[in-house]
Structure formats: C-alpha cells, structure tokens
Protein backbone atom coordinates (compact mmCIF):
# COMPACT_ATOMS: atom_id res chain seq x y z
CA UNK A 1 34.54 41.75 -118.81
CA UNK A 2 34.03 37.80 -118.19
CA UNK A 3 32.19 36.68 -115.19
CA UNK A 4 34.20 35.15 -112.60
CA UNK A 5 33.16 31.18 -113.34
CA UNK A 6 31.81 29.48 -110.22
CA UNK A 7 34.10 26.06 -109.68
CA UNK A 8 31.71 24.35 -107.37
CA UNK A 9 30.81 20.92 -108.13
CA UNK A 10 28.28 20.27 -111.30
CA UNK A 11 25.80 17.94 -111.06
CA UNK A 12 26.93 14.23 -112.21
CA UNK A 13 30.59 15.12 -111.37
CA UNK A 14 33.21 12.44 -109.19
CA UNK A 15 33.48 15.03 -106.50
CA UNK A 16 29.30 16.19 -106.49
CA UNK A 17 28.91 12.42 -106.59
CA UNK A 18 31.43 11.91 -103.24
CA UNK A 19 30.01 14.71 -101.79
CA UNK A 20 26.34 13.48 -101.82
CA UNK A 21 27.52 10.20 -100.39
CA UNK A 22 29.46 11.75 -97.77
CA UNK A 23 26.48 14.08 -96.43
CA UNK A 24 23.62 11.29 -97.02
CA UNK A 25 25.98 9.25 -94.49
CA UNK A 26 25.77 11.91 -92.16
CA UNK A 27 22.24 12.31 -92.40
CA UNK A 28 21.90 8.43 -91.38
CA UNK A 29 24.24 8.64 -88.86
CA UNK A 30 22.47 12.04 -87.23
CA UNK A 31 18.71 10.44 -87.73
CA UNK A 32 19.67 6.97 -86.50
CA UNK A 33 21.04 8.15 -83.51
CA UNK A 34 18.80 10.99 -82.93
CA UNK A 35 15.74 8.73 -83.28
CA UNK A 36 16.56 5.13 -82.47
CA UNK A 37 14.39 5.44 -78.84
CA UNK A 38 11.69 6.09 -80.66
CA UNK A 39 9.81 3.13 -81.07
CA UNK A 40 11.20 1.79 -77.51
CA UNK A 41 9.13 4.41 -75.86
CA UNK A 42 6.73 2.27 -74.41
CA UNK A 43 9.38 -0.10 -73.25
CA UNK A 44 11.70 2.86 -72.05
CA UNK A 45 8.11 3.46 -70.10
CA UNK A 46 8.04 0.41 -68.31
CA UNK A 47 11.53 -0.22 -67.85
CA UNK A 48 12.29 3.10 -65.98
CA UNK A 49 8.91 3.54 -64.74
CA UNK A 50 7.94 6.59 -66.14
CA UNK A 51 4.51 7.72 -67.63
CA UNK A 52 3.96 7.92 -71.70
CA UNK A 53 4.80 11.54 -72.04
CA UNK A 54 7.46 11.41 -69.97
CA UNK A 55 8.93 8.60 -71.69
CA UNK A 56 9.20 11.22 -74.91
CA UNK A 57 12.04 12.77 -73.39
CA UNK A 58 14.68 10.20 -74.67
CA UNK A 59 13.55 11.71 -77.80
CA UNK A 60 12.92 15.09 -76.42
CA UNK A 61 16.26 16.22 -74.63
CA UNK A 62 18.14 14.81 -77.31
CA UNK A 63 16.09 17.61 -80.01
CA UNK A 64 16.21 19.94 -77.22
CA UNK A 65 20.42 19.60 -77.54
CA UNK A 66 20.29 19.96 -80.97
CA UNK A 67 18.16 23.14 -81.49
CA UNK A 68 20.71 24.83 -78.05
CA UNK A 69 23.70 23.72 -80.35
CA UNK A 70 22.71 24.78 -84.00
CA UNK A 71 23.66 28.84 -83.72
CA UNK A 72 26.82 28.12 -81.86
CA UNK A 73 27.71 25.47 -83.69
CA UNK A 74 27.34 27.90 -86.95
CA UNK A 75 29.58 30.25 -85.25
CA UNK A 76 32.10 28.36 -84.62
CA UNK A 77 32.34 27.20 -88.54
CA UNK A 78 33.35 30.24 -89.38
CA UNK A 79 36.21 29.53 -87.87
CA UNK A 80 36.95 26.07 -88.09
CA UNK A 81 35.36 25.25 -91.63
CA UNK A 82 32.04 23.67 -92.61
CA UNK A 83 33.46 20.47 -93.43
CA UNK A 84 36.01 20.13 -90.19
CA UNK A 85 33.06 21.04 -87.99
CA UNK A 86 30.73 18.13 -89.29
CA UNK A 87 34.02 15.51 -88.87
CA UNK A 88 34.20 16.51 -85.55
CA UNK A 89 30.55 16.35 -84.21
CA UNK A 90 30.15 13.01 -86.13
CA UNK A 91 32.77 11.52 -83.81
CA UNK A 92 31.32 13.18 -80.58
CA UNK A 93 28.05 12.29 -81.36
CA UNK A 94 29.77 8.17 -81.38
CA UNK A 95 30.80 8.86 -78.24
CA UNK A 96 27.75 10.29 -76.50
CA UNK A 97 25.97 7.78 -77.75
CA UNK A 98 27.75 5.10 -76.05
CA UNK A 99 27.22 6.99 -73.19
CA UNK A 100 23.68 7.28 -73.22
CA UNK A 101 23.69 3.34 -73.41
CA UNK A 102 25.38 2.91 -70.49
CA UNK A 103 22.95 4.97 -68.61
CA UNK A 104 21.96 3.69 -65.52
CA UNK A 105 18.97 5.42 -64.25
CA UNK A 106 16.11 7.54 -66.56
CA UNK A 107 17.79 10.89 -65.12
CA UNK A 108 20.95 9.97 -66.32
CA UNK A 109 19.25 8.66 -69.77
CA UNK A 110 18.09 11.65 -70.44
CA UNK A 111 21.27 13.61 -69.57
CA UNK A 112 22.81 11.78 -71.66
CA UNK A 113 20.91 12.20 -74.25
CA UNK A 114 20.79 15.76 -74.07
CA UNK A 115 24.59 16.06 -74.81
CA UNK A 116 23.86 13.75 -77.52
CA UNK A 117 21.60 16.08 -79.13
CA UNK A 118 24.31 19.10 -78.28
CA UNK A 119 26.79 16.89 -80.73
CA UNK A 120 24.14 15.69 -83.16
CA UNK A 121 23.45 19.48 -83.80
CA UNK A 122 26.86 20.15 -85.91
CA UNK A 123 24.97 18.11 -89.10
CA UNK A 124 21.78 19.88 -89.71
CA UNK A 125 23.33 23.19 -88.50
CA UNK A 126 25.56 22.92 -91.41
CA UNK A 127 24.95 20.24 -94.02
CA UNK A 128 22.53 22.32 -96.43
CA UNK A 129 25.89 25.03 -96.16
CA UNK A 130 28.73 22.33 -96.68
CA UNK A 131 26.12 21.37 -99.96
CA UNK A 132 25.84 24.92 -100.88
CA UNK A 133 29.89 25.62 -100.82
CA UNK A 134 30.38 22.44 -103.11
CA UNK A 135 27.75 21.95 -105.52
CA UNK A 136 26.59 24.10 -108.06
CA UNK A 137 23.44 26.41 -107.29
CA UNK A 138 21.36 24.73 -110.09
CA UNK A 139 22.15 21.10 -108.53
CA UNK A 140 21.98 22.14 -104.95
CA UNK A 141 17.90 21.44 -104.68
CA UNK A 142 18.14 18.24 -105.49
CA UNK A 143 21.68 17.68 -103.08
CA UNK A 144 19.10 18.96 -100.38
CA UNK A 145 17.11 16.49 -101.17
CA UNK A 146 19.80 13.56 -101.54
CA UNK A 147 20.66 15.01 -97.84
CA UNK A 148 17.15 14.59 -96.78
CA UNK A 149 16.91 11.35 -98.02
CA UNK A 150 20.03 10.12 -96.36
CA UNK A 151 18.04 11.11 -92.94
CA UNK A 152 14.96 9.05 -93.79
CA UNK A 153 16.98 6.06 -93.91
CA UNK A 154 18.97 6.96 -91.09
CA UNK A 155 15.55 7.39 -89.09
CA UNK A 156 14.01 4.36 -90.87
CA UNK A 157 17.08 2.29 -90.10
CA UNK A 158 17.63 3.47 -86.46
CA UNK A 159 13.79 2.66 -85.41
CA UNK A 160 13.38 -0.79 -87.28
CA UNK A 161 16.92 -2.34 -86.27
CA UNK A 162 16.85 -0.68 -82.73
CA UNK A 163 13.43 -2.49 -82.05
CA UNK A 164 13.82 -5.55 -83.70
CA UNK A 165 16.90 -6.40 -81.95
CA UNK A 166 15.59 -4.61 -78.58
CA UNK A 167 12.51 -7.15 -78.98
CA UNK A 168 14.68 -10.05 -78.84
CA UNK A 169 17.68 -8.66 -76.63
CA UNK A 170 16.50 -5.66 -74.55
CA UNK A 171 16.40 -1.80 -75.52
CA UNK A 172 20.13 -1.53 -74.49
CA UNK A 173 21.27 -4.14 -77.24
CA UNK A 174 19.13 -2.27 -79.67
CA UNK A 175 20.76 0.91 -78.86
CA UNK A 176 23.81 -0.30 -79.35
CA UNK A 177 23.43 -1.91 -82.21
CA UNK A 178 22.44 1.84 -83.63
CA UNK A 179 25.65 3.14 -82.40
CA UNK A 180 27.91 0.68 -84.49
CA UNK A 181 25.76 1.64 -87.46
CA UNK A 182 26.28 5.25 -87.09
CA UNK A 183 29.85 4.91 -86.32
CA UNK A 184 29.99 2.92 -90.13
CA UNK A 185 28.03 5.83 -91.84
CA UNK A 186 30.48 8.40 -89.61
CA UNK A 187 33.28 6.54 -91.15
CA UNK A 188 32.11 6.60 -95.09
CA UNK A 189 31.67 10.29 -94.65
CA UNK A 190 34.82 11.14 -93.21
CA UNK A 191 36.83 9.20 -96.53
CA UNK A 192 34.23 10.45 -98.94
CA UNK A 193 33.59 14.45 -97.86
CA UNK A 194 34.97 16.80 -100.26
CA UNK A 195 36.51 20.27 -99.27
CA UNK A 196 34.32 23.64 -99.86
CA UNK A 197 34.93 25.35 -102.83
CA UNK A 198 33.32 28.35 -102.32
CA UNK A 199 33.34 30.35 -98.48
CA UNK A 200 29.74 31.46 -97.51
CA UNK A 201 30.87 32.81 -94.52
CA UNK A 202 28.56 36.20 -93.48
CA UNK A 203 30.01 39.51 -93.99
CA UNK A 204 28.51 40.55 -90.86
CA UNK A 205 29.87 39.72 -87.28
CA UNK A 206 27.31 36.94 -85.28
CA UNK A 207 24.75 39.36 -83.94
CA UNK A 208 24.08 41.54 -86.84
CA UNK A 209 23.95 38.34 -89.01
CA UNK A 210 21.06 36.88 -86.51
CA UNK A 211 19.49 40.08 -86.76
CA UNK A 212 19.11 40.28 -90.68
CA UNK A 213 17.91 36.98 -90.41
CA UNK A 214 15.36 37.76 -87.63
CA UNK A 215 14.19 40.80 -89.19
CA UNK A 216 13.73 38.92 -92.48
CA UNK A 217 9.73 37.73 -93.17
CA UNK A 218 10.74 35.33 -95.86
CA UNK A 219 13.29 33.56 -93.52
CA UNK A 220 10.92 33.71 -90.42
CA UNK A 221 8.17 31.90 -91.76
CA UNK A 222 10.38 28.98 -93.19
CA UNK A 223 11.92 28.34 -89.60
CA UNK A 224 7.87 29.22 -88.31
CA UNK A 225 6.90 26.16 -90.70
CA UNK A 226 10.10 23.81 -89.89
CA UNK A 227 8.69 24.15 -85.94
CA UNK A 228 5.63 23.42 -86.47
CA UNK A 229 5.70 20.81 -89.19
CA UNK A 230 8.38 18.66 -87.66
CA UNK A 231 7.16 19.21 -84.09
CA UNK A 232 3.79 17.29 -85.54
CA UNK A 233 5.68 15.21 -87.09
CA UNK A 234 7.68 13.81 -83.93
CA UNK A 235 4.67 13.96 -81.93
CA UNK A 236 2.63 11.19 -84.65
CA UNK A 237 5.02 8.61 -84.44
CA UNK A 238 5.76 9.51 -80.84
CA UNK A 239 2.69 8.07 -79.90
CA UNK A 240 1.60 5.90 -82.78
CA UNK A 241 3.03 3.27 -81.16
CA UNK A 242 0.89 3.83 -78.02
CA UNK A 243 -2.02 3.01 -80.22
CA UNK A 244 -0.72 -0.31 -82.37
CA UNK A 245 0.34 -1.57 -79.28
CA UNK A 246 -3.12 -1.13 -76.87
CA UNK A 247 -6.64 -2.83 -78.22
CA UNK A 248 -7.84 -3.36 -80.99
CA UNK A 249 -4.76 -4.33 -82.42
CA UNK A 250 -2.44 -5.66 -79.65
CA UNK A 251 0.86 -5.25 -82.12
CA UNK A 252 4.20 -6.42 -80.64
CA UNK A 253 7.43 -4.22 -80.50
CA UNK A 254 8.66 -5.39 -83.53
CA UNK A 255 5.50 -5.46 -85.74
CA UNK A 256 4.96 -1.66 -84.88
CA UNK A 257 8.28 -1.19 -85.66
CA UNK A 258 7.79 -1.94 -89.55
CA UNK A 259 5.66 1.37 -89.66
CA UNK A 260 8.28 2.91 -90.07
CA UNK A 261 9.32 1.68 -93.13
CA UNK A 262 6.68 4.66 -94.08
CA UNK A 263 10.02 6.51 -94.43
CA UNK A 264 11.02 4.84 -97.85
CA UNK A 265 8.14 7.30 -99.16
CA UNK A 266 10.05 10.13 -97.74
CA UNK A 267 13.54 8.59 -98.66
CA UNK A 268 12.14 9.17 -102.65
CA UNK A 269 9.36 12.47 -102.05
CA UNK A 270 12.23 14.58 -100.59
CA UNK A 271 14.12 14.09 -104.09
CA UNK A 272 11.41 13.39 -106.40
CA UNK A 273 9.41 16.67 -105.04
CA UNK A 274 12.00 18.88 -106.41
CA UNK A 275 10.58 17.74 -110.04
CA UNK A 276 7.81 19.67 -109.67
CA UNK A 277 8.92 22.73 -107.28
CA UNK A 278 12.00 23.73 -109.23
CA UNK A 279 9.58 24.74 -112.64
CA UNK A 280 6.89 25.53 -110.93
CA UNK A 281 5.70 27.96 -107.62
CA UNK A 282 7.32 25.58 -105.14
CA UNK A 283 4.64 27.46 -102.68
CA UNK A 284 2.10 26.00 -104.73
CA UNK A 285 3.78 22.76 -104.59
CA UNK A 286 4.09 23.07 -100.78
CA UNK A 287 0.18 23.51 -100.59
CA UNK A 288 -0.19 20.67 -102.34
CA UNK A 289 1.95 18.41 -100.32
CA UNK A 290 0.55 20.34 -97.22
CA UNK A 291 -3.18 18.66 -98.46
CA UNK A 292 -1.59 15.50 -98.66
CA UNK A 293 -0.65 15.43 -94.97
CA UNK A 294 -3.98 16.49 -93.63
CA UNK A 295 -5.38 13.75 -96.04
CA UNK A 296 -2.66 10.66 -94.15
CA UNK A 297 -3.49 12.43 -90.69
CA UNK A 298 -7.75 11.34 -91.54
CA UNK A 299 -6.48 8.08 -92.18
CA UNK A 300 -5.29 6.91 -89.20
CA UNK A 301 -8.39 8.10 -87.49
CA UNK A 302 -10.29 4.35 -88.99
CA UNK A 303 -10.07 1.80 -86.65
CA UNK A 304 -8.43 -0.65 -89.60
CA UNK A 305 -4.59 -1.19 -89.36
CA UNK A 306 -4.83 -1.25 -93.40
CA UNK A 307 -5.74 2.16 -93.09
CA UNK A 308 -3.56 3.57 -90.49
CA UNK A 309 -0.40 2.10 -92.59
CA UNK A 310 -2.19 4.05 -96.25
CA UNK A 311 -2.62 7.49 -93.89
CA UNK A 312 0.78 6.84 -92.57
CA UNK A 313 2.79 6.30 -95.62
CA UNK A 314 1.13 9.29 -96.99
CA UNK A 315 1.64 11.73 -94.34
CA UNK A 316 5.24 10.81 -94.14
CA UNK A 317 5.85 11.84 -97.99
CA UNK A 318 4.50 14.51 -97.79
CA UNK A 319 6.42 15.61 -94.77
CA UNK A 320 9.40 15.27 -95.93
CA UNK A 321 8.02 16.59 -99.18
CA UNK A 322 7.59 19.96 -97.35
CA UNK A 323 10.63 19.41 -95.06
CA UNK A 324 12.75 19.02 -99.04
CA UNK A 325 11.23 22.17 -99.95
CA UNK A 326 11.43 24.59 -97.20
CA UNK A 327 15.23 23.71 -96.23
CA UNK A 328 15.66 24.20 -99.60
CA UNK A 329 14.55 27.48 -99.95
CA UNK A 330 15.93 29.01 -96.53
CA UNK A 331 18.94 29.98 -98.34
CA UNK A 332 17.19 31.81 -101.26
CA UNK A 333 15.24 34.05 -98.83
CA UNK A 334 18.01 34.78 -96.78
CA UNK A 335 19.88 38.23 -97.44
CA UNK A 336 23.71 38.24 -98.21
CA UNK A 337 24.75 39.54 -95.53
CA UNK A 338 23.17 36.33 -93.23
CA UNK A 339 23.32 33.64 -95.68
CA UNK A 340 24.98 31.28 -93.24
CA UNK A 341 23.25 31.01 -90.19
CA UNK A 342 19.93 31.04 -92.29
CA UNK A 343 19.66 26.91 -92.29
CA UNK A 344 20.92 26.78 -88.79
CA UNK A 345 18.09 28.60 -88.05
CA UNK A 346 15.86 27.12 -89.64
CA UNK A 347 16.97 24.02 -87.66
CA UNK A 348 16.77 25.51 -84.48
CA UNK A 349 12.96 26.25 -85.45
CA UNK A 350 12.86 22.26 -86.36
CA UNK A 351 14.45 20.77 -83.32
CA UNK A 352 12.55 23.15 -81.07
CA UNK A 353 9.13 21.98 -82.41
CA UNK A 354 10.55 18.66 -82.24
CA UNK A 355 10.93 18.83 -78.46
CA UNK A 356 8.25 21.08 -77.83
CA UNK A 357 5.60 19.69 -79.80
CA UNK A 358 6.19 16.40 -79.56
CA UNK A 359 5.60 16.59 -75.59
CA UNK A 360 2.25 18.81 -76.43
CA UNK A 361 1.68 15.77 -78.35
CA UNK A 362 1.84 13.60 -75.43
CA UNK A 363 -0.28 15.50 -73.46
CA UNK A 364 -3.19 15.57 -75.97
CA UNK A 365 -2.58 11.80 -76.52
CA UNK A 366 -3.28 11.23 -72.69
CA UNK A 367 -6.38 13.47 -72.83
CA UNK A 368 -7.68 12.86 -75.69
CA UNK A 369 -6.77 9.68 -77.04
CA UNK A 370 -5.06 9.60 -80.49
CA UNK A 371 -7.81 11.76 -81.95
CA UNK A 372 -6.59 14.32 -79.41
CA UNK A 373 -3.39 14.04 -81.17
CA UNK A 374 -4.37 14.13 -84.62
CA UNK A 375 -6.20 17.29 -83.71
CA UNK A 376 -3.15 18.89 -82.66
CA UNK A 377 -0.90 17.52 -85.76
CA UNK A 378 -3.50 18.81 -87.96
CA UNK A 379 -3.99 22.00 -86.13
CA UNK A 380 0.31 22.35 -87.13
CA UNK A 381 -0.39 21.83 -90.43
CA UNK A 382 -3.39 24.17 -90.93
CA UNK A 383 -1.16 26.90 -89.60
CA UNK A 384 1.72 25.69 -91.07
CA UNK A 385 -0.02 26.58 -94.79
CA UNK A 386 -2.01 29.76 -93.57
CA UNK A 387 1.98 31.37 -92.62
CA UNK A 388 2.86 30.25 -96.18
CA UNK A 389 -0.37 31.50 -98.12
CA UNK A 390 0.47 35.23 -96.18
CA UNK A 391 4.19 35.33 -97.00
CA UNK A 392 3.20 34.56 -100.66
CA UNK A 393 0.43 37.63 -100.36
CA UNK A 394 3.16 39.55 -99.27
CA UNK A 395 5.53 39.08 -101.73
C-alpha cells in the first residue's frame, strides 16, 4: 500500500518561496519592534531619569510580555489557525506600539511596552509551526533559518534607524519611525502568507501536551539553552553601549548604533549554519559555534574599538548560529503527542532569559564594569554547552 504523499511546500516552489517572504517579514516586524529601545537606553536613562539597569526595562517588560503570551498564544491556535493567529498579533503589535510612543511618563513606557511584548509573542510562539505545516520536512531547517534571518534584520534595522533618527530628532521620532516600518513588513506578510497544509495540532488536550513536553530531557535542555543563550545575548548589547559611549572612546548615539550592523553576520550564519549541521552532528556543530562565542566575548575585553567590533561581529554569528540550530531542532525532540507547543516553549525559555538575564546583566555591568558582564555572558555560554555535552551522553 502507497504512502500517503505529504503536499507541503518543496523547497524552490512559488508558494515555499511566498511563504518564506511572508514569515521573514514577520520576523522584522517582531525584532524591530521588540528591540528598537535598545540602543536609546542611555538616552531613555537620562530622559526619564532612571538608572542604567533600570533603563533595560523598555527592553525588559516588553520580553517579559512575550515569554507570559507564548503558551496561551499556542493554545489559542488550535483554535483559530497558525496562520490567522500571526495576522492578528501583527496588527496588535502596530497598535501597541503606537502606544508605547505616546507614553508619557517611564511607568507608563514600560506598561506599554509590556502589552507590546504580550502581542509581539503570537510570532515566535508560532512561526517555526506555521513553517513546519507548509514546507516540506527536508526544507524546513533552512525555512528556520530564512525565519531567523528575517529577525536579524528586523533587530538590525530597528536599532540603526531608531537611533539615527532619535540622534537627530529625539527617541520618540525614532520610535516612530520603527513603527511605520513594521507596519510595511506587517503588510507584505499579510498578502504573501500561505495557508497550512498540514494540521500539527497535539493529540493531547493543553495540560497533558505541556506535560510531555516538560517531562521530555531532549526538549528541556533546548528551551534550558534558548534562556540562557539569548538572555546573554540581550544583556551584551544591553550594555555595550554603556561602554562606547563613556571614556576611552566617547562614541555618539549614532556611531554606537552601527554596531549593530554585527547582525548581517547573523542575518547569513543562521542560514549558512544549516550547511554543516544538517550532514553532520548538529551538536557538534553547536559546540563549535558555542567556541566561537566565548572567542567574540574575549574580544571585547581589549581596550581597542577595532577589536570590540572583530569580538562583536563574531559573537553575534555565532549566536544566532546556535539560536538557527536549537529552534530548529525543538521540533525533532519533541514527542507526537506535544509537537506544537514544543517551539512555544522553547520561546518562553528565550524571552524569559531575555528579561531575566539581561537585567542580571545590568547589575554585573554596574558592579563590575563590562568585564563583570562578560563574566556573566560567558558564564551562559559555558553552561549553555555543558547542558548540551550531557543530553548528547545521554542519548
């Protein structure tokens, strides 16, 4: 008897090609808006009043929203549909972010923000499931990565236009600008999205799905390594700008802002990374990449703004490198029965490091100076490769 034939999108198709353009839009759309603050954090400081680590909260709440909204969120699309549930955040997202623009006070700032994040959270709660529903299982790696890459130039974009025009205008006319840019990408991906072909929907009720997923090693240590990784993550270019702004380098708004062109290395590792992973170990290729950020992290230590951009641009590949890799293989560790709220989990696990760590981070960087937060993002990534070297033992 034939196999039923699986009609979900092969690679180099018109609708796998749509459907890549549709979710790298909302990628940009969810990173520019998500991230935009980020390099106005010392200006956000002054303006409000506020001290450096308090100032991370514009980033903070916002990641905080997102990792609340993912599971419920992922509920709810089993209702609604994958692709229906993305539409809809999109457009809410548009409209908290006008919101937190018009923000009046820090309080209110971050409020806003917050709800932001709660809208944001419909994307990376289900964009690696709206891939895996319309693109064929041997194309999806490298539709992860096309995802991924659509968020390092929504990040990139967000940070560099936000603070050039917020160097010239004020941080509210750099916000904004961000918001009209978002609400283009929004609109590309609502005319381009394809419907699901396939519905992953668990054959368990919420609870017991949670459950399989909690009670599952493989799946554990992937969202373990998504907190910890991107919580180190935020917290480095958190408070990078702290550093390129103060002596010995006295850089303005807008010059720090270029750093973050460092995300063009991610835009292509996230895709490229996949090369190697999908014929070899991709643990292996993970430890690799893992060596690579401890390698960027030294870097930034010299006192030589040379340097600092090399350690930079490095540790940002291979973030995303790792970030390509272990989204991607969430799904394959997940059981049947929980398949769908595996990658909003492992979201949850990257938004809550997010938050969590990147505040850690701005405690250390008070105390200790950027070494004290190199220490800690290195300490993440140490940990971050012992978790994976045991799961492979155990398996």
């Amino acid at each position: 008897m034939n196999a039923t034939p699986d009609l979900r999108f092969p690679q180099g198709s018109p609708a796998y090609k749509r459907t890549l353009i549709a979710l790298f839009c909302a990628g940009l759309a969810n990173f520019a808006l998500m991230y935009a603050p980020q390099p106005l954090l010392p200006e956000i400081a002054a303006q409000f009043r506020v001290s450096a680590d308090a100032s991370s909260w514009a980033i903070g709440a916002t990641t905080i929203g997102v990792a609340l909204g993912v599971l419920p969120l992922a509920r709810l699309s089993d209702r609604v549909g994958r692709v229906r549930l993305v539409r809809w955040t999109l457009i809410a997202s548009i409209v908290c972010g006008v919101a937190a623009v018009l923000a009046p006070t820090f309080e209110t700032l971050i409020a806003a923000r917050f709800v932001l994040g709660i809208a944001l959270a419909g994307v990376p709660a289900m964009a690696v499931t709206v891939l895996a529903e319309a693109i064929h299982p041997r194309a999806l790696g490298a539709a992860v990565g096309t995802y991924i890459a659509g968020t390092t130039v929504g990040g990139l974009a967000g940070r560099i236009l936000a603070a050039a025009i917020a160097d010239r205008w004020g941080v509210t006319a750099g916000l904004v600008a961000i918001v009209v840019c978002a609400a283009v990408a929004t609109g590309v991906y609502l005319v381009t999205v394809q419907p699901a072909v396939v519905d992953r929907s668990s054959s368990l009720p919420f609870w017991p799905a949670l459950a399989s997923n909690l009670r599952n090693p493989g799946v554990m240590v992937l969202v373990a390594q998504a907190f910890l990784l991107m919580g180190g993550f935020v917290a480095t270019y958190n408070y990078i700008a702290f550093r390129l702004e103060a002596e010995p380098f006295g850089l303005s708004l807008a010059q720090v802002s270029w750093l973050f062109l460092a995300y063009l290395a991610g835009t292509v590792s996230s895709r490229v990374v996949w090369r190697f992973a999908g014929d070899r170990n991709p643990t292996l290729t993970l430890f690799v990449v893992l060596g690579l950020m401890l390698g960027g992290l030294a870097l930034t230590l010299f006192e030589s703004l040379i340097a600092i951009m090399t350690g930079i641009v490095i540790y940002t590949a291979a973030f995303f490198a790792a970030h390509s890799i272990a989204s991607g293989l969430i799904d394959r560790r997940a059981t049947r029965s929980g398949v769908s709220l595996a990658p909003p989990l492992y979201y949850l696990g990257y938004y809550a490091g997010s938050s969590v760590l990147g505040w850690i981070g701005g405690i250390a960087f008070l105390n200790g100076g950027w070494v004290g937060t190199v220490a800690l993002v290195a300490a993440t990534v140490v940990l971050s490769g012992v978790l994976a070297a045991v799961a492979w033992s155990a398996r």
